[in-house]
Protein backbone atom coordinates (compact mmCIF):
# COMPACT_ATOMS: atom_id res chain seq x y z
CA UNK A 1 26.14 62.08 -28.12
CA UNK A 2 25.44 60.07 -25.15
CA UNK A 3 22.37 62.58 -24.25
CA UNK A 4 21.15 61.59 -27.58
CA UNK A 5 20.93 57.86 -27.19
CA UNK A 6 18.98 58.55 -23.93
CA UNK A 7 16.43 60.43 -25.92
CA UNK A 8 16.07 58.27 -28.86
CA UNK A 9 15.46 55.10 -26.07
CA UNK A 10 12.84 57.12 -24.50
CA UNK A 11 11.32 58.61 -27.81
CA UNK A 12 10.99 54.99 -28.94
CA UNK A 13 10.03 53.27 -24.93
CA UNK A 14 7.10 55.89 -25.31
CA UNK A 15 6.50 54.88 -28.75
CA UNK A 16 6.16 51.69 -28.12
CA UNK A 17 4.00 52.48 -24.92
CA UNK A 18 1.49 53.81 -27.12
CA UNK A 19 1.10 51.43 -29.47
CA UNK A 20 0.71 48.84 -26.82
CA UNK A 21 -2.18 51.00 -25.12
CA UNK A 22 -4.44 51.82 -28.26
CA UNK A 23 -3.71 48.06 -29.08
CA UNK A 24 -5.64 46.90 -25.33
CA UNK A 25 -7.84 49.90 -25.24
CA UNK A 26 -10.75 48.24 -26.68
CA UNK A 27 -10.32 49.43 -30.38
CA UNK A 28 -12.27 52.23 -30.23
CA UNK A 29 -11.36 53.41 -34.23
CA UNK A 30 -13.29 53.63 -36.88
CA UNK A 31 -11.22 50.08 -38.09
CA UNK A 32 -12.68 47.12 -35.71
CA UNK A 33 -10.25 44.10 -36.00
CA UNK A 34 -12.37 41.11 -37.03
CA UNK A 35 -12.59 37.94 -35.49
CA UNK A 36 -12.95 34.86 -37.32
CA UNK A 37 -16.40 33.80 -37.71
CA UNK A 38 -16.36 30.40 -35.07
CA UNK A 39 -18.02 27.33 -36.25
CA UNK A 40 -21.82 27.96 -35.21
CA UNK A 41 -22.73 24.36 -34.75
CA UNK A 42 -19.82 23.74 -31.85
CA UNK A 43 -19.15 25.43 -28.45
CA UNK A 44 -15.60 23.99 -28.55
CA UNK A 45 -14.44 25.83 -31.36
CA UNK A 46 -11.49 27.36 -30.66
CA UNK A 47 -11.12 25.62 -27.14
CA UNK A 48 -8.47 23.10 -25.65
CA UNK A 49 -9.34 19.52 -24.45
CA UNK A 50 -6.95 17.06 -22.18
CA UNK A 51 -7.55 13.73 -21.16
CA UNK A 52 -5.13 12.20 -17.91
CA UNK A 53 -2.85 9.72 -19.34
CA UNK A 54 -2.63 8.11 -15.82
CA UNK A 55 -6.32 7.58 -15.68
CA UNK A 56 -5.95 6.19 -19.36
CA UNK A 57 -2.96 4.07 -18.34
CA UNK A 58 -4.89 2.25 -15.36
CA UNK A 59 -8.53 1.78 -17.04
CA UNK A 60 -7.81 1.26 -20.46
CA UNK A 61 -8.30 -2.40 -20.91
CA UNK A 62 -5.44 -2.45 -23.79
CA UNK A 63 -2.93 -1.29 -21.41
CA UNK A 64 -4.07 -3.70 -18.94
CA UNK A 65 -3.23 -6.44 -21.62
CA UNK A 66 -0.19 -5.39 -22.83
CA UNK A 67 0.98 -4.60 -19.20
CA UNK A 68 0.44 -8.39 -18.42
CA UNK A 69 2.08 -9.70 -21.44
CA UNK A 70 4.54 -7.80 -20.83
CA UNK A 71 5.14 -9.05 -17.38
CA UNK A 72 5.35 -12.81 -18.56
CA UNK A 73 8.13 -11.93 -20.80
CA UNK A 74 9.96 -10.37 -18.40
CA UNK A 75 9.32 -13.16 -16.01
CA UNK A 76 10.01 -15.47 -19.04
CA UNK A 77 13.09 -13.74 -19.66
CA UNK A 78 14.41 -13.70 -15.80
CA UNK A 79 13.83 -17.32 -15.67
CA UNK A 80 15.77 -18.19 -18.52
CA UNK A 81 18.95 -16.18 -17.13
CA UNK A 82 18.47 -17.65 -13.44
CA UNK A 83 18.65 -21.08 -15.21
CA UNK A 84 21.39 -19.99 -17.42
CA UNK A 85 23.27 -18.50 -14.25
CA UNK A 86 22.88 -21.83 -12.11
CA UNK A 87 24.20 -23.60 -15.36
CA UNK A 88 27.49 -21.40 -15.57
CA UNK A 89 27.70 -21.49 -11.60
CA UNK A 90 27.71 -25.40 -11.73
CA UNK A 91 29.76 -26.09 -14.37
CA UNK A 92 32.75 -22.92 -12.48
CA UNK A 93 32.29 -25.42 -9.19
CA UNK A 94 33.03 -28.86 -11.11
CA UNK A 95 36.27 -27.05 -12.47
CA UNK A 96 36.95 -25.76 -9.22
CA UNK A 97 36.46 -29.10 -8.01
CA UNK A 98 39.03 -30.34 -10.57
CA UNK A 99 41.23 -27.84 -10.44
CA UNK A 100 44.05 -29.37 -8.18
CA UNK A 101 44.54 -31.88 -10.48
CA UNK A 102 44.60 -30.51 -13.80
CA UNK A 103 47.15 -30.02 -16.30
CA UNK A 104 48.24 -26.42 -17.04
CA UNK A 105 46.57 -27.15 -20.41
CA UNK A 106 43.62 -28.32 -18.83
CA UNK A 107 43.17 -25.33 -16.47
CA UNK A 108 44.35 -23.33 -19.32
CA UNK A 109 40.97 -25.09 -21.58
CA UNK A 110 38.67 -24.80 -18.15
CA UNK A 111 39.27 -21.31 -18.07
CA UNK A 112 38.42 -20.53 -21.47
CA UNK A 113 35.37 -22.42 -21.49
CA UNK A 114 34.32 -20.55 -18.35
CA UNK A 115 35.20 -17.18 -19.90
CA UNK A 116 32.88 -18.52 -23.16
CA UNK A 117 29.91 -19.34 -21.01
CA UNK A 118 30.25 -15.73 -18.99
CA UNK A 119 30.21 -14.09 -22.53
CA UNK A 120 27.30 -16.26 -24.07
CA UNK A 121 25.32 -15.26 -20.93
CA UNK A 122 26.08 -11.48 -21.17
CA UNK A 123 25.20 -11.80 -24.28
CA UNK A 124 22.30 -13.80 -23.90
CA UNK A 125 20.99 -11.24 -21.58
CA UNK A 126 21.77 -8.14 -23.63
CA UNK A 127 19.99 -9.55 -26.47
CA UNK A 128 16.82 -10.77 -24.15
CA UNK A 129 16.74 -7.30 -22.54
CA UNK A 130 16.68 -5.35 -25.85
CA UNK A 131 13.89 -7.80 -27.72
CA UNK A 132 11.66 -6.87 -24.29
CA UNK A 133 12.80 -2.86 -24.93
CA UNK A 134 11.77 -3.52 -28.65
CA UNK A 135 8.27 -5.14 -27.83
CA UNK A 136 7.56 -2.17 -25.21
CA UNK A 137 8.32 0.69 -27.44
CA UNK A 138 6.23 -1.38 -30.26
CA UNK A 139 3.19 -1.69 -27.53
CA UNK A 140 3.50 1.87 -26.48
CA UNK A 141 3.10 2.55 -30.68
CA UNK A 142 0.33 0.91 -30.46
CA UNK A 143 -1.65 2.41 -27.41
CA UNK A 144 -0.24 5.70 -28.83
CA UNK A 145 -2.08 4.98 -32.38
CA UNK A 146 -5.48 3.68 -31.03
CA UNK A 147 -5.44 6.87 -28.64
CA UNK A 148 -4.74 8.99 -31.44
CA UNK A 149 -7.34 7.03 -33.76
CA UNK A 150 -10.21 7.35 -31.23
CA UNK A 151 -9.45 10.70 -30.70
CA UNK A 152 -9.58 11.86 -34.54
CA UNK A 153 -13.21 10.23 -34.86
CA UNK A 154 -14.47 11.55 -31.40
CA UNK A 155 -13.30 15.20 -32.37
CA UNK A 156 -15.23 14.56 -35.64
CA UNK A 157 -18.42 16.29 -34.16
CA UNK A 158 -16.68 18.10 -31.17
CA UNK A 159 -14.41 20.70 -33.15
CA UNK A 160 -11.21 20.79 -30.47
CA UNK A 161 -8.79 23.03 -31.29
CA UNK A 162 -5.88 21.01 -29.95
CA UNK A 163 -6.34 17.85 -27.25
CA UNK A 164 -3.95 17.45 -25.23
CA UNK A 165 -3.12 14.67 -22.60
CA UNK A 166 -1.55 15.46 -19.07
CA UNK A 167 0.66 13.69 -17.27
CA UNK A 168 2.40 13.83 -13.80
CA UNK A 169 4.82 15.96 -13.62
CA UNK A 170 3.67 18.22 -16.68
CA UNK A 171 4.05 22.48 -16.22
CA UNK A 172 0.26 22.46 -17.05
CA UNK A 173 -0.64 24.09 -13.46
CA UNK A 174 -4.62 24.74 -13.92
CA UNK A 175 -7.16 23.00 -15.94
CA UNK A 176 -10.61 23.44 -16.22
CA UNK A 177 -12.52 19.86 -16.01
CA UNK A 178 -15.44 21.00 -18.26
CA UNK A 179 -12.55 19.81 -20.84
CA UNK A 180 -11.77 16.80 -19.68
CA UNK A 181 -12.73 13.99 -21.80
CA UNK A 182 -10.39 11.29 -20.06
CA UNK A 183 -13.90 10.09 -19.23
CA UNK A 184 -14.91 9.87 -23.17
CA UNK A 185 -11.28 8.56 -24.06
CA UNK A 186 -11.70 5.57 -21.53
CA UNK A 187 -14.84 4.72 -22.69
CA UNK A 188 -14.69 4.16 -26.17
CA UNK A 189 -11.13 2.73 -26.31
CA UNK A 190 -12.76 0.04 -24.33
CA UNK A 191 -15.57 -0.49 -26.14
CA UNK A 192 -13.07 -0.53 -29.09
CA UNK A 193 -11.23 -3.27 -27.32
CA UNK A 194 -13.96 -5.28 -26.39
CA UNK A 195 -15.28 -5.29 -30.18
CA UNK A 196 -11.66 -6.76 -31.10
């Protein structure tokens, strides 16, 4: 019984040995697989383009925008906090200030009105913090559509299978620059801009 599994694994490891070598041999039956017929008019059918997000990322002219926008809001933002902060901090050292002196009601009332102020600040902040997550992720939307917008219209005439963009840290190990249109891509999403 055991002797029999053995064989049948072998029978079928040869089997399969076969098939894989008249499938690589060149085809040399009578029955010639055939290929589709490519797209006579392009030499990119069939082929793979990328572009270099980072390149995109520091020459778009968009991206340069929004980055700086961006920046004031968060500057904005951290301003408004600071002068939140210094407001809380203040009003903490006049209680401290008047703290010998007051009434266990009174410390009782200066206590709650300093826990109120930490709490409208934490929340202040939370809800700052997530309106400047919401306008990045609604930016990055947008960069992401006029890529993909440019990139429909350009690939009009080229006939790309697939383009793809690369990125630091991607497992994309060797690429051949004859397609790499990161030049292209910059290009017209600037002139696009600049139109706007």
């Amino acid at each position: 019984m055991k002797n029999l599994s053995t064989i049948l694994s072998g029978a079928a490891l040869a089997g399969v040995a076969v098939l894989f070598f008249l499938h690589f041999s060149g085809n040399t039956n009578n029955n010639p697989v055939k290929k589709p017929a490519a797209d006579p008019n392009s030499h990119t059918h069939g082929q793979i383009a990328y572009f270099d997000m980072d390149s995109v990322e520091q020459h778009y002219d968009f991206v340069k925008e929004v980055r700086e926008e961006l920046k004031k809001q968060e500057s904005n933002i951290s301003n408004e906090l600071n002068n939140m902060k210094k407001g809380y901090m203040n009003r903490i050292q006049q209680l401290q200030a008047k703290a010998a002196g007051m009434s266990q009601q009174e410390g009782e009332a200066a206590q709650a009105e300093i826990n109120q102020m930490q709490m409208n600040l934490q929340q202040k902040e939370a809800k700052l913090t997530q309106e400047l997550q919401e306008k990045q992720f609604k930016m990055m939307q947008e960069i992401n559509e006029k890529i993909a917008s440019f990139l429909k219209e350009y690939n009009a005439n080229k006939h790309y299978s697939y383009i793809i963009s690369r990125s630091p840290g991607d497992f994309i190990y060797l690429t051949d620059s004859t397609f790499n249109i990161t030049e292209d891509l910059i290009k017209g999403l600037n002139a696009g801009f600049k139109k706007k």
